[in-house]
Protein backbone atom coordinates (compact mmCIF):
# COMPACT_ATOMS: atom_id res chain seq x y z
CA UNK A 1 52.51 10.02 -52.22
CA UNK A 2 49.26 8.76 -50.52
CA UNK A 3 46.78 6.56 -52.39
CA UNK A 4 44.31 8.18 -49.65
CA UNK A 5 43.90 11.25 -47.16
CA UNK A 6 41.63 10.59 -43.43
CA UNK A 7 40.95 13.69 -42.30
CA UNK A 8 40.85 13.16 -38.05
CA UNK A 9 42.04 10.98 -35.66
CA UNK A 10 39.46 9.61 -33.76
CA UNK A 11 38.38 6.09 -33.65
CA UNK A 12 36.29 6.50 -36.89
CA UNK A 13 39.49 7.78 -38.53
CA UNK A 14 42.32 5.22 -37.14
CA UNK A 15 40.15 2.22 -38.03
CA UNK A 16 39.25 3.41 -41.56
CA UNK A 17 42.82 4.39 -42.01
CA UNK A 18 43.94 1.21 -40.78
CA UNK A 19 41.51 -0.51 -42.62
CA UNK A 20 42.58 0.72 -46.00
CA UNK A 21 46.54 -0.18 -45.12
CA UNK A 22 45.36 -3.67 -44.52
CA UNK A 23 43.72 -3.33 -48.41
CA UNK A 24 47.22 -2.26 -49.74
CA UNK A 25 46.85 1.53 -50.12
CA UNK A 26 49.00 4.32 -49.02
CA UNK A 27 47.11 6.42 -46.35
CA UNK A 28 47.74 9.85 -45.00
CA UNK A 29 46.11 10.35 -41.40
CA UNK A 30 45.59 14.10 -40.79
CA UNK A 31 44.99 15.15 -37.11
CA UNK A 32 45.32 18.79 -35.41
CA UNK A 33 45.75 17.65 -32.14
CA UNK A 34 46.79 13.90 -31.90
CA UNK A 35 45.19 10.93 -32.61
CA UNK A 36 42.23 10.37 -30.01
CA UNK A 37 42.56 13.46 -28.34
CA UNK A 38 38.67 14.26 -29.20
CA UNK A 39 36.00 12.46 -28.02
CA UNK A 40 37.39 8.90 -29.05
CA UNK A 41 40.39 8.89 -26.17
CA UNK A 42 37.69 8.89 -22.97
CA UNK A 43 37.94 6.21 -19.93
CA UNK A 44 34.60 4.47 -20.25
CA UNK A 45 35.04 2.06 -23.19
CA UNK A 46 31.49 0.42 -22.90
CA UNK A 47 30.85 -2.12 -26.13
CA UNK A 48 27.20 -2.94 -25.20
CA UNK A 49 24.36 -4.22 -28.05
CA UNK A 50 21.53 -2.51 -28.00
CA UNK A 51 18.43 -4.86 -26.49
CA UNK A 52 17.84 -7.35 -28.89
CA UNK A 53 13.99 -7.23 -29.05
CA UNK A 54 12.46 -5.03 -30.69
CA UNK A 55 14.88 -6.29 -33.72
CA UNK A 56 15.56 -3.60 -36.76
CA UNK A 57 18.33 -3.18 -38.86
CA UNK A 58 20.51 -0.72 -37.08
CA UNK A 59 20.79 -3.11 -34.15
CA UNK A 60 21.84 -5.68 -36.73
CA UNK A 61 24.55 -3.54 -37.95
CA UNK A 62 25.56 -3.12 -34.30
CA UNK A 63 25.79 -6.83 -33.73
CA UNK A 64 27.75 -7.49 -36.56
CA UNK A 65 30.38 -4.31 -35.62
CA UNK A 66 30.93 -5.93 -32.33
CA UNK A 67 31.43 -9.50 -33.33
CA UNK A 68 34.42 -7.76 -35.05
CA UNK A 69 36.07 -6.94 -32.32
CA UNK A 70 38.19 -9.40 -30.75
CA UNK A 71 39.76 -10.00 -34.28
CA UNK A 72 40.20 -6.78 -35.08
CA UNK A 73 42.01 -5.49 -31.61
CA UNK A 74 44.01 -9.11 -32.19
CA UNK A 75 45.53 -8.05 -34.89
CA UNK A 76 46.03 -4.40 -34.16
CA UNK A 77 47.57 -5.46 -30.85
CA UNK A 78 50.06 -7.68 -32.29
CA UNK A 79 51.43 -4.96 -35.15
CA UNK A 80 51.46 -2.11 -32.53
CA UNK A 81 52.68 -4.10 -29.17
CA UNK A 82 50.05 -2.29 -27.52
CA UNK A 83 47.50 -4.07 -25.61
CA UNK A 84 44.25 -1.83 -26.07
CA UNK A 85 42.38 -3.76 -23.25
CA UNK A 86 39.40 -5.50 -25.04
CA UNK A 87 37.56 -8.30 -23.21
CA UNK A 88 35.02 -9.41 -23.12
CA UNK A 89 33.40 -9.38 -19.93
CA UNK A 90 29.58 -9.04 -20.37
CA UNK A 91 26.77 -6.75 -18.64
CA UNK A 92 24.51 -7.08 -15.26
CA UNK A 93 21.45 -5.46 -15.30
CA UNK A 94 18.88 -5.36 -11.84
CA UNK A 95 15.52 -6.02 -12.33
CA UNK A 96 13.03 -3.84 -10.23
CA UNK A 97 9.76 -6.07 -10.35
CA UNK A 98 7.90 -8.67 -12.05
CA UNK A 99 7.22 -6.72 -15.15
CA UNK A 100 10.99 -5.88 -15.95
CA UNK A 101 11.48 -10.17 -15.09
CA UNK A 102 8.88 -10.76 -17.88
CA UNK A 103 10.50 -8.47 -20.13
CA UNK A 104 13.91 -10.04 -19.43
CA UNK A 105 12.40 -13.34 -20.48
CA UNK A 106 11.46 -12.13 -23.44
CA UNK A 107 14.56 -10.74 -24.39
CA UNK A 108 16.07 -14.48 -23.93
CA UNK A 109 14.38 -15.66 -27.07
CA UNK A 110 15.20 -12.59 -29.10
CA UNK A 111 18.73 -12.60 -28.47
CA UNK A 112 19.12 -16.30 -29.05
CA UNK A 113 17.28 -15.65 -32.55
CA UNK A 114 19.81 -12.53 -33.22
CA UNK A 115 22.37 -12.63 -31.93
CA UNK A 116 23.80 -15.11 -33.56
CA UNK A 117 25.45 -16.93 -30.77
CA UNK A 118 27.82 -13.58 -29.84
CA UNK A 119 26.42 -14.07 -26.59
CA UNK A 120 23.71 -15.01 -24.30
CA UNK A 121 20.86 -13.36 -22.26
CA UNK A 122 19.33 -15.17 -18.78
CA UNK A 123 18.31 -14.03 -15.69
CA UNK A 124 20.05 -15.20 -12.88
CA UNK A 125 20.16 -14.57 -9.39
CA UNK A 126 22.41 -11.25 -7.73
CA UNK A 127 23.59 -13.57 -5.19
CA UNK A 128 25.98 -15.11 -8.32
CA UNK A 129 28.01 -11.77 -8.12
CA UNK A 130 28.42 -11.39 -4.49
CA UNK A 131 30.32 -8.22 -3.50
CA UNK A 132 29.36 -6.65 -7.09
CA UNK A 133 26.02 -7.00 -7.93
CA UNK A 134 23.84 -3.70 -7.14
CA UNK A 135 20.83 -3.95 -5.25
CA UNK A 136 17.86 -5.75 -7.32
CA UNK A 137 14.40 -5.34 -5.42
CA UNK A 138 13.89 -8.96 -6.91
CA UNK A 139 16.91 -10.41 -5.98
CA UNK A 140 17.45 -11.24 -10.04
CA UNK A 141 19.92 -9.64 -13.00
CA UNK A 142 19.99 -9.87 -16.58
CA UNK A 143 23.26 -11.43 -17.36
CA UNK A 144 24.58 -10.99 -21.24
CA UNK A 145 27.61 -11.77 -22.07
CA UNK A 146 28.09 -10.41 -25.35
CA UNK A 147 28.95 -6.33 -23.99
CA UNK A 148 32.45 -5.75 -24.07
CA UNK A 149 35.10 -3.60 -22.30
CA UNK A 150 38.20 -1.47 -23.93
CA UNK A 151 40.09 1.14 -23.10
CA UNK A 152 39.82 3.91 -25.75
CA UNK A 153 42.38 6.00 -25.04
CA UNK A 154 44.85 3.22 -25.44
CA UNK A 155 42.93 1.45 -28.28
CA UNK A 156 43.79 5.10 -30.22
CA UNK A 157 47.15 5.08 -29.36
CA UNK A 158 47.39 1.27 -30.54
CA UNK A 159 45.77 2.09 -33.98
CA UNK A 160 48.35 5.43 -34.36
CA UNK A 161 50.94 3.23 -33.66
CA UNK A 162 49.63 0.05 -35.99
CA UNK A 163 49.11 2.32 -38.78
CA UNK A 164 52.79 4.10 -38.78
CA UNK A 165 54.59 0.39 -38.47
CA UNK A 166 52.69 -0.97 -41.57
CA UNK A 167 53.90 2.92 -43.29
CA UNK A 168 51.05 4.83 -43.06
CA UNK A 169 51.73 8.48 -42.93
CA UNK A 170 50.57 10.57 -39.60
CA UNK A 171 51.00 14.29 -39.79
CA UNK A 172 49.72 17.44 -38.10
CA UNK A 173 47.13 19.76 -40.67
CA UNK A 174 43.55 20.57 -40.57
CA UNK A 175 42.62 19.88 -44.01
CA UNK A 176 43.68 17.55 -47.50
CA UNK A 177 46.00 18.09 -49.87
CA UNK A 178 42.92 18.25 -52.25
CA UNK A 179 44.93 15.39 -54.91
CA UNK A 180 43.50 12.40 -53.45
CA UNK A 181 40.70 10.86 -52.39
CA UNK A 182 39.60 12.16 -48.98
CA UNK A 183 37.33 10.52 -45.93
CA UNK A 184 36.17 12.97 -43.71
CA UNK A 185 36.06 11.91 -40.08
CA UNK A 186 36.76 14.90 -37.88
CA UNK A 187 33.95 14.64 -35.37
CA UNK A 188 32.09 17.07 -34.11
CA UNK A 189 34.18 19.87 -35.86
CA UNK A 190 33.34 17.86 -39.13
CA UNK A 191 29.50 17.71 -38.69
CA UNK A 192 29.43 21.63 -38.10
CA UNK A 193 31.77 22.41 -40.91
CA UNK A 194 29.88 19.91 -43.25
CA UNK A 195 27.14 21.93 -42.20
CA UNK A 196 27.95 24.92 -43.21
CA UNK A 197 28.56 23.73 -46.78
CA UNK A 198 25.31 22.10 -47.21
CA UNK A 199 23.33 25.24 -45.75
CA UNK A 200 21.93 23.19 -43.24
CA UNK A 201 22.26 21.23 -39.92
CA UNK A 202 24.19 18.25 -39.95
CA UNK A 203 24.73 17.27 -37.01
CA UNK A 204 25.91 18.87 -33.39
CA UNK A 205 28.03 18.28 -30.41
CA UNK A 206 26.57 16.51 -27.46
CA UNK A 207 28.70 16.62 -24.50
CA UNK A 208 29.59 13.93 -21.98
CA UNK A 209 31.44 13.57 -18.96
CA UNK A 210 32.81 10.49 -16.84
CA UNK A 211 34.89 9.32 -14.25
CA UNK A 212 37.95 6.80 -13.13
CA UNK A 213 37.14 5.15 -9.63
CA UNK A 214 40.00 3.47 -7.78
CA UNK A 215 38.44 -0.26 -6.92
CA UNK A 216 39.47 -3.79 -7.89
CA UNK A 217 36.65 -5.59 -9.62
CA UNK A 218 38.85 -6.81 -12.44
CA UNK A 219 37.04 -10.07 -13.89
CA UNK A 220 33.46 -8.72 -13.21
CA UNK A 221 30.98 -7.97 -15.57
CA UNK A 222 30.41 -4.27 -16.13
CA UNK A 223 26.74 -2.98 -14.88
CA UNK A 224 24.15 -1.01 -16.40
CA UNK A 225 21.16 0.66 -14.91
CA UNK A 226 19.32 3.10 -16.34
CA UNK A 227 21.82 4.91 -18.45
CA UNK A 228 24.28 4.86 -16.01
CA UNK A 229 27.04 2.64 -16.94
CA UNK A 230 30.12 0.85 -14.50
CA UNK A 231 33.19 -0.88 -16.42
CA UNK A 232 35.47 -2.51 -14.58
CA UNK A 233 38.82 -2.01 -16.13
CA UNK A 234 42.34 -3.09 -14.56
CA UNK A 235 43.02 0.15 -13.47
CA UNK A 236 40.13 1.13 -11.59
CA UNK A 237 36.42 0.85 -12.12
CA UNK A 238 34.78 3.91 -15.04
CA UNK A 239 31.46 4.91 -14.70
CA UNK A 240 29.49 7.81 -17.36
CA UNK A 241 28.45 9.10 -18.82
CA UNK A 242 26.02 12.51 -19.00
CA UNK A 243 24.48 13.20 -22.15
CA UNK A 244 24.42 16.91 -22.24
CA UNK A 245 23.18 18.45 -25.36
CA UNK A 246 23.09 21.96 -23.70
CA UNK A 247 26.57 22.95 -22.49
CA UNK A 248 28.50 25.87 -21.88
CA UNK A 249 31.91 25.33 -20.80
CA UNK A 250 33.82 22.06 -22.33
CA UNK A 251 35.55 21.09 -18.83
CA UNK A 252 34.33 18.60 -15.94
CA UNK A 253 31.56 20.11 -14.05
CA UNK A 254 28.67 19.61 -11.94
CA UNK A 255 26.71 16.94 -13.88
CA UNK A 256 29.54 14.64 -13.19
CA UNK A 257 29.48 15.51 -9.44
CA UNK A 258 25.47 14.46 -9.75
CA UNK A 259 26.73 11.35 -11.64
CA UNK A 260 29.12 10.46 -9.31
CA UNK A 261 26.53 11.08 -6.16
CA UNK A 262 24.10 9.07 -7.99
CA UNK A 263 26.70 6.07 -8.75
CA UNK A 264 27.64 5.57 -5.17
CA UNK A 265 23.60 5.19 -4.33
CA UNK A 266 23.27 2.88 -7.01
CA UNK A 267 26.18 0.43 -6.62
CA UNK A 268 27.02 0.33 -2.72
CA UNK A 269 30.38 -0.95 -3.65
CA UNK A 270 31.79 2.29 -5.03
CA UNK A 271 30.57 4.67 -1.78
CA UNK A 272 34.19 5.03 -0.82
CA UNK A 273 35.63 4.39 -3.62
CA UNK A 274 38.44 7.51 -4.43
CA UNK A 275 38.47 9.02 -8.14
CA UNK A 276 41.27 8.58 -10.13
CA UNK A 277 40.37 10.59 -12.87
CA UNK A 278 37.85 12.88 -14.62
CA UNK A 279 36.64 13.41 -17.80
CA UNK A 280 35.25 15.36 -20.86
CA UNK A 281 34.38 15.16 -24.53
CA UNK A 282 32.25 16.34 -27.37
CA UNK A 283 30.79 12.94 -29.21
CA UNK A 284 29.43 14.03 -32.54
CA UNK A 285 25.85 13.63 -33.05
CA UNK A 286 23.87 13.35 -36.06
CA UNK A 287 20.37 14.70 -36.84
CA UNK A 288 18.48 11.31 -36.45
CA UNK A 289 21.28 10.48 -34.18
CA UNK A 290 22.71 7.13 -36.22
CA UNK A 291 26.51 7.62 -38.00
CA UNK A 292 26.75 9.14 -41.58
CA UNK A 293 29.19 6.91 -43.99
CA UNK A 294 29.16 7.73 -47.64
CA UNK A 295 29.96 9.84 -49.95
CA UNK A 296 29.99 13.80 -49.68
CA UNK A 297 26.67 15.21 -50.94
CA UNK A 298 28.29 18.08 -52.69
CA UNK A 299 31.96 16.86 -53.55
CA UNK A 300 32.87 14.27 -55.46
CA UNK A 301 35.83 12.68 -53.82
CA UNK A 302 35.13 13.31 -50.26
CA UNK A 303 33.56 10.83 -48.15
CA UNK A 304 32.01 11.06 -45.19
CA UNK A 305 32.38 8.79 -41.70
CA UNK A 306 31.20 11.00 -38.76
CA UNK A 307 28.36 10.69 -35.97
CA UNK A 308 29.12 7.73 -34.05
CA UNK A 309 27.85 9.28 -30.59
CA UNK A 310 28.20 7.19 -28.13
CA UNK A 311 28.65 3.63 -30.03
CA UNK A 312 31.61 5.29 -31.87
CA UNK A 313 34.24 2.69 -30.43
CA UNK A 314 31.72 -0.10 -30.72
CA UNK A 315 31.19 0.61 -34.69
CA UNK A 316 34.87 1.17 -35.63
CA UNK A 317 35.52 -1.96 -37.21
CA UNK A 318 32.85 -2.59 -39.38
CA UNK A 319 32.91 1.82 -39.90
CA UNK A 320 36.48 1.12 -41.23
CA UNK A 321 35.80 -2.08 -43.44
CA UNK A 322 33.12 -0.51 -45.17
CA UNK A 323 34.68 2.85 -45.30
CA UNK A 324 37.74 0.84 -47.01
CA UNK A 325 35.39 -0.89 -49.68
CA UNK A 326 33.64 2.27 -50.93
CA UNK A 327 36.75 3.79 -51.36
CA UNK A 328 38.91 1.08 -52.61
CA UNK A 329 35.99 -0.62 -54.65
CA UNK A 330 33.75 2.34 -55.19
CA UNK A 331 30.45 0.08 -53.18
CA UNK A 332 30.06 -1.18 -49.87
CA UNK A 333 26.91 -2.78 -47.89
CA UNK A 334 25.98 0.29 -46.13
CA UNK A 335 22.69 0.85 -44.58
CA UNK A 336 20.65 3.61 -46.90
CA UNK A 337 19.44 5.52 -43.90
CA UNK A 338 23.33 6.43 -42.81
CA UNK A 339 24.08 7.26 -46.66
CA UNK A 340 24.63 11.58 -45.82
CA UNK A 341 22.59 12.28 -49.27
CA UNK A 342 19.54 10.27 -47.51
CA UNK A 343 19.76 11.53 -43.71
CA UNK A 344 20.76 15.22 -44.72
CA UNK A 345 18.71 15.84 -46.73
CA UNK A 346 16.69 19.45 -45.70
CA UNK A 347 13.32 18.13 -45.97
């Protein structure tokens, strides 16, 4: 009999499952598909702080998620035997003029004073990534090293597979048994249904697309210009993602053509470079766009861990750690602006 029921199998609910097996209770994961087949299981796997200047508490909470993670995907590695490709590899950024240099300067204080010594921010020259580096009209990057890399789709599988050797209990269903405590994590599906119960928008699906190029840049940082992001992985190089909060048909289409075209203008590197694979998903988004974790508004007993967008992966371990202590404990050190009776409410 579970102590606990996690309804959904994306990243929210593997590492809030896990989580709560590594407090000592008995956890039923409930998926309808399998476990990342949503949003979570996609190619990218960009782990990148926001900029650390202007500082507010959200980015805070972000910092402290992704110092997390090389403990957390230790651990989970070495109970699953699945290696779900976290490194740490850091972020190049091009900087188009003096003003952007400035900026970048700036930034250098702020994330020594925040970050806590995660990682660093400098400018250096392009010329220190020869081969990589994407064209900089001043000839100078931002270098951080505190962005990370993973693969999601095997970071899922690894949790699925940590959670059933230390006996937690995966099964196929689309709801709780209604006896036990339940957390609520189904994604985008979860923010519509939750939704309907309150009488009011929660949330909505914002799809996103991305692609697998074949190219060896293993050991390079991963770059980021303008939304567009490139992530060396050892299988090829991943670049996404569209942001599409319009969308007809959930399948690959054009925008990721236009993505593609505008990746090979931007980093000379990949013009050739063959794809591999192509992707879709439907990241859950919530009203003021930052993830709900807390209790249900409306039912006592359900609990709430949805609208991780696009930082999903990048919140997971912290997500599940507090997730475990409100639910375990009955308190946890959550922010009061992702609490869902504060950000859904209908005024």
């Amino acid at each position: 009999m579970a102590d606990i029921e996690v309804l959904g199998g994306g990243i929210f609910g593997l590492a809030i499952a896990w989580s709560l097996i590594e407090r000592g209770a008995k956890v039923r994961l409930i998926e309808k598909r399998r476990p990342g087949a949503g949003a979570s299981g996609g190619l990218l796997g960009a782990l990148q702080p926001h900029v650390p200047d202007p500082w507010t508490p959200t980015k805070a909470f972000q910092r402290d998620a992704l110092a997390l993670h090389p403990d957390f995907w230790r651990k989970v590695a070495a109970v699953s035997g699945i290696d779900p490709g976290y490194r740490r590899i850091g972020r190049i950024m091009p900087l188009a003029d003096e003003k952007a240099v400035a900026l970048a300067r700036s930034r250098a204080d702020a994330a020594a004073r925040h970050w806590e010594g995660c990682g660093c921010w400098r400018i250096v020259p392009a010329a220190d990534f020869p081969g990589w580096a994407p064209p900089s009209p001043t000839g100078l990057l931002v270098h951080e090293t505190f962005s990370a890399r993973i693969d999601p789709a095997r970071a899922c599988m690894a949790l699925a597979r940590a959670i059933a050797a230390r006996g937690g209990e995966i099964v196929t269903g689309e709801a709780g048994s209604g006896s036990v405590p339940l957390v609520d994590a189904r994604g985008h599906e979860g923010l519509a249904a939750l939704g309907r119960e309150l009488g009011h928008t929660a949330g909505s699906g914002v799809k996103g697309q991305a692609a697998l190029l074949e190219h060896k840049a293993e050991g390079m940082p991963q770059i980021f210009i303008r939304g567009l992001h490139v992530v060396p992985h050892p299988h090829g190089v991943a670049i996404g993602s569209t942001s599409e909060r319009e969308w007809s048909h959930p399948r690959v289409d054009e925008a990721l053509e236009t993505l593609m075209a505008r990746v090979r203008e931007e980093v000379p590197v990949l013009t050739n470079a063959p794809v591999l694979a192509r992707w879709w998903g439907i990241r859950p988004r919530a009203p003021h766009g930052k993830p709900l974790l807390g209790p249900h508004p409306a039912r006592p007993g359900v609990f709430i861990a949805n609208g991780g967008f696009k930082i999903g992966v990048g919140l997971a371990p912290l997500v599940g750690r507090l997730m475990a202590d409100l639910v375990l404990d009955g308190r946890a050190d959550i922010p009061a602006e992702f609490l869902p009776a504060n950000a859904l409410s209908p005024s």
